[in-house]
N, C-alpha and C. Protein backbone atom coordinates (compact mmCIF):
# COMPACT_ATOMS: atom_id res chain seq x y z
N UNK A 1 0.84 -1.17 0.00
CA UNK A 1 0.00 0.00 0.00
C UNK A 1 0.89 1.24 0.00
N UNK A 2 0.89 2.14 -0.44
CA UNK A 2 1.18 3.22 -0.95
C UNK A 2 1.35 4.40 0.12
N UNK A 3 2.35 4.71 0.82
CA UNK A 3 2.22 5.74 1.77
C UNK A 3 1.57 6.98 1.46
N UNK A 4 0.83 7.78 2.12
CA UNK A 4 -0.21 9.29 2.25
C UNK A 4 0.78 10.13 1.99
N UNK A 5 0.68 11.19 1.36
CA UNK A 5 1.92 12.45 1.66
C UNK A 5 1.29 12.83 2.40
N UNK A 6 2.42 13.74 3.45
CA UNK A 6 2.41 14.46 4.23
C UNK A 6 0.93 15.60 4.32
N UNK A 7 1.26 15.94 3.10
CA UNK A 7 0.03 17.05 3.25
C UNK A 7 -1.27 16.79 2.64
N UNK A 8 -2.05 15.22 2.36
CA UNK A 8 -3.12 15.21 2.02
C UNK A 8 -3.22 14.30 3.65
N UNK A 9 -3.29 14.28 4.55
CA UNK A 9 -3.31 13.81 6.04
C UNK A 9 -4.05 15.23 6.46
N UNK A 10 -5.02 14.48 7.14
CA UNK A 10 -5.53 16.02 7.91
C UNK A 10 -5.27 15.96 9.19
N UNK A 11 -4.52 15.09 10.51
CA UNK A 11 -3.46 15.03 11.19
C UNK A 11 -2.71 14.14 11.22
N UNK A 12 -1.27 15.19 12.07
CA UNK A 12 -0.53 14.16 12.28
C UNK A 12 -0.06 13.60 13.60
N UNK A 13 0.62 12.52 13.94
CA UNK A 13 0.36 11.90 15.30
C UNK A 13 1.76 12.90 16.16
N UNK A 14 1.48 13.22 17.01
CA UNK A 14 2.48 14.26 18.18
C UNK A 14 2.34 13.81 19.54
N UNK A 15 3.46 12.76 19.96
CA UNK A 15 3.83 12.13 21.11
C UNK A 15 2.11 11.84 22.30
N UNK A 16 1.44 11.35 20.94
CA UNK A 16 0.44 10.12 21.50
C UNK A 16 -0.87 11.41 20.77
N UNK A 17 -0.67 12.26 20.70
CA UNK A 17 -1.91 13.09 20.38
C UNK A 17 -1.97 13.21 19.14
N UNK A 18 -2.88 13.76 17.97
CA UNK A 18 -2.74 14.56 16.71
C UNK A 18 -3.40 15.73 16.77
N UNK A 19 -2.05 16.16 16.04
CA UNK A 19 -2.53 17.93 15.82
C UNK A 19 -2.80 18.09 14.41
N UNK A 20 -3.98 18.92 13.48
CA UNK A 20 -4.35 19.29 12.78
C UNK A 20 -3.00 19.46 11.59
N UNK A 21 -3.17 18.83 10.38
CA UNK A 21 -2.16 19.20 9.55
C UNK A 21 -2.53 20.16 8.27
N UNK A 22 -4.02 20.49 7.79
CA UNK A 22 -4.32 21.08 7.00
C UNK A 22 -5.90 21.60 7.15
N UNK A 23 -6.50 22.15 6.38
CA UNK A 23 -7.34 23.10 6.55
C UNK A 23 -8.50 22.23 6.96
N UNK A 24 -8.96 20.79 6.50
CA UNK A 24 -9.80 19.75 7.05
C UNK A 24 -9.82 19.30 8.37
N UNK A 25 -8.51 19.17 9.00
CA UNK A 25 -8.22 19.09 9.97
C UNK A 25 -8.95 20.04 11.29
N UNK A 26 -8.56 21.42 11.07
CA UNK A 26 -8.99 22.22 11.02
C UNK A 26 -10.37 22.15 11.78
N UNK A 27 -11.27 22.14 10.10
CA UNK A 27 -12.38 22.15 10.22
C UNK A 27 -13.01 21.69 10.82
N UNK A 28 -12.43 19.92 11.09
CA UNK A 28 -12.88 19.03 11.87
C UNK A 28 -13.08 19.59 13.40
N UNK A 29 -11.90 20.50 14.26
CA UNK A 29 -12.00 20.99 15.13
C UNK A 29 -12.68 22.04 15.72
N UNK A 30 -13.32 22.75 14.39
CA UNK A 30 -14.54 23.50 14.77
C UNK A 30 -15.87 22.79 15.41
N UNK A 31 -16.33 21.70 15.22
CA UNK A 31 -17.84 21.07 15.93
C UNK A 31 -17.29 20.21 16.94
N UNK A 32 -15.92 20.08 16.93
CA UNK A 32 -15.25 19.02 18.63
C UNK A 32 -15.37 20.60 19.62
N UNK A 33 -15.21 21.71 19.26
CA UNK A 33 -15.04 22.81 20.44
C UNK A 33 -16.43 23.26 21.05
N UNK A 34 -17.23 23.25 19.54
CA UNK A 34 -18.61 23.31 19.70
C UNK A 34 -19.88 22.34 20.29
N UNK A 35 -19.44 20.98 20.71
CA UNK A 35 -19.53 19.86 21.32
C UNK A 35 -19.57 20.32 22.83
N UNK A 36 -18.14 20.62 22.97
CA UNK A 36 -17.54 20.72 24.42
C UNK A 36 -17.99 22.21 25.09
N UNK A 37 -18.14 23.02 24.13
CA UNK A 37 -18.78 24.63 24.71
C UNK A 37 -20.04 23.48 25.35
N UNK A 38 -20.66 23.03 24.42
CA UNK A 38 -22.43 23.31 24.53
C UNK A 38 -22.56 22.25 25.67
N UNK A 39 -21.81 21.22 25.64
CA UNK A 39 -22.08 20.67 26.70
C UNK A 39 -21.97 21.09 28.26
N UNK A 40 -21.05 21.71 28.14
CA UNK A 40 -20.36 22.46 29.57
C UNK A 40 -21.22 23.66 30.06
N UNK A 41 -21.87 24.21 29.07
CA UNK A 41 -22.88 25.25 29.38
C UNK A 41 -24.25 24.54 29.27
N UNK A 42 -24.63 23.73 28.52
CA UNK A 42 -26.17 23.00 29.21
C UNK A 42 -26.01 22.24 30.07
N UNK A 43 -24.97 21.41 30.89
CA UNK A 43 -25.26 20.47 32.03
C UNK A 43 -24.92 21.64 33.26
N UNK A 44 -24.46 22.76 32.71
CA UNK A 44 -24.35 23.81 33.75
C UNK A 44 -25.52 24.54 34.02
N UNK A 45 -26.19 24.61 32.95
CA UNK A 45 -27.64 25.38 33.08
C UNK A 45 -28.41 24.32 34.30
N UNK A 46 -28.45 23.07 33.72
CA UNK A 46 -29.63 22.30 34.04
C UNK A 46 -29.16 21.42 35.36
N UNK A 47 -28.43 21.49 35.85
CA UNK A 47 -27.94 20.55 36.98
C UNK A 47 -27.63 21.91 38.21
N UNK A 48 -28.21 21.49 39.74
CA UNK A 48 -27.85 22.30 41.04
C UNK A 48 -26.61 22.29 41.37
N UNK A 49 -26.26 21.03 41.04
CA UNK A 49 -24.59 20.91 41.87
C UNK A 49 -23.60 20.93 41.24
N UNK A 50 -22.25 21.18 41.88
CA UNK A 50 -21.18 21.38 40.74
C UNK A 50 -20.33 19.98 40.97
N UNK A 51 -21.01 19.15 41.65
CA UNK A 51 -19.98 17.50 41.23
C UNK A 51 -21.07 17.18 40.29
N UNK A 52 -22.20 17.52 40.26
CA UNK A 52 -22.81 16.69 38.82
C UNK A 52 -22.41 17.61 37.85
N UNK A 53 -22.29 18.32 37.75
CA UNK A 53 -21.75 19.37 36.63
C UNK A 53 -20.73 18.67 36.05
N UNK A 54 -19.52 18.53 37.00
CA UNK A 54 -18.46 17.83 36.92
C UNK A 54 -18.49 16.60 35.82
N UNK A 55 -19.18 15.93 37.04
CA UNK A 55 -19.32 14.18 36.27
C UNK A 55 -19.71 14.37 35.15
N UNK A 56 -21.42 14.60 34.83
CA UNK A 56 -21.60 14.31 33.65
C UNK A 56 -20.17 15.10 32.38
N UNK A 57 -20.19 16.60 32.48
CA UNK A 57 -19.60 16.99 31.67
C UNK A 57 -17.99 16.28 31.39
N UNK A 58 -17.56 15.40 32.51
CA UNK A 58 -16.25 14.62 32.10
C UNK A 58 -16.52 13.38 31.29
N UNK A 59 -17.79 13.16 31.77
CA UNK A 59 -18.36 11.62 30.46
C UNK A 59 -18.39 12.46 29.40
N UNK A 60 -19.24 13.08 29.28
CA UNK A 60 -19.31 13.45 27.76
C UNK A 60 -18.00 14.18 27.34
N UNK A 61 -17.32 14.43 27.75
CA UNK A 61 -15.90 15.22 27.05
C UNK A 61 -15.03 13.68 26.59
N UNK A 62 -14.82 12.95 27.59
CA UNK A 62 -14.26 11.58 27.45
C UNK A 62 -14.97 10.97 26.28
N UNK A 63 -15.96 10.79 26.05
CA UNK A 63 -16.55 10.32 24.93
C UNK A 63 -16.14 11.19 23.63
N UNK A 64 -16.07 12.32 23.52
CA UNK A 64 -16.06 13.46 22.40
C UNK A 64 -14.62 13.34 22.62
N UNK A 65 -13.70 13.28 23.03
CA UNK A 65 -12.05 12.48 22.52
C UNK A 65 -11.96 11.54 22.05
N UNK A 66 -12.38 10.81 22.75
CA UNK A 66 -12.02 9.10 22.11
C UNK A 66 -12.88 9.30 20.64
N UNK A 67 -13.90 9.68 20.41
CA UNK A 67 -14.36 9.52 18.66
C UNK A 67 -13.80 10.65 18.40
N UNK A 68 -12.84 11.91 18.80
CA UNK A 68 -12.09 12.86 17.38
C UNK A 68 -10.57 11.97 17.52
N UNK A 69 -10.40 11.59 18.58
CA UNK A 69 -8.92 10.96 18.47
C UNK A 69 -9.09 9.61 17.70
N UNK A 70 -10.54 9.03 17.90
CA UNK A 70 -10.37 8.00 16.62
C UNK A 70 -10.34 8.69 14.89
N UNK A 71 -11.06 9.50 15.30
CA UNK A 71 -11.21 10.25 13.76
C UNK A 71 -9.75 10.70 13.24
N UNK A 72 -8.95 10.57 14.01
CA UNK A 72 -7.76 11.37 13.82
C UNK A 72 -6.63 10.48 13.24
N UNK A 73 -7.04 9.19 14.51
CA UNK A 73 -6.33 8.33 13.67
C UNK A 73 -6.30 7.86 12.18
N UNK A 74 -7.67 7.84 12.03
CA UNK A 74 -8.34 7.42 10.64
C UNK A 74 -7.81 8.17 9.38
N UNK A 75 -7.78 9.41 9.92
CA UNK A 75 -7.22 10.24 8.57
C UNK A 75 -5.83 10.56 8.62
N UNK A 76 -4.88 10.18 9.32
CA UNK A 76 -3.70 10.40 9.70
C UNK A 76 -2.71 9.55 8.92
């Protein structure tokens, strides 16, 4: 199989993470920020306490990594 160039990869892997290599990349990271805003501000709206605040909003952030860091792998 045929290695990717460098610059049709939309990341690349950086000591266990990937960082964005081109404008897709990118893009991709516009609705992962928009994920993590909206979540952090509706379980903040709708919850009294700040350990449920906590919790839930660390499940759902943990979940919203593991599928862009799979996504990342995928196109990498």
């Amino acid at each position: 199989m045929a290695k990717k160039s460098n610059r049709s990869k939309w990341f690349v892997p950086v000591r266990g993470s990937y960082l964005p290599n081109n404008w897709l990349g990118w893009l991709t990271y516009l609705p992962f920020t928009a994920y993590l805003i909206l979540t952090l501000v509706l379980t903040w709206s709708y919850t009294s306490n700040l350990a449920k605040t906590i919790l839930v909003v660390a499940i759902f952030w943990v979940v919203g990594a593991a599928v862009m860091t799979w996504l990342a792998r995928r196109t990498s």
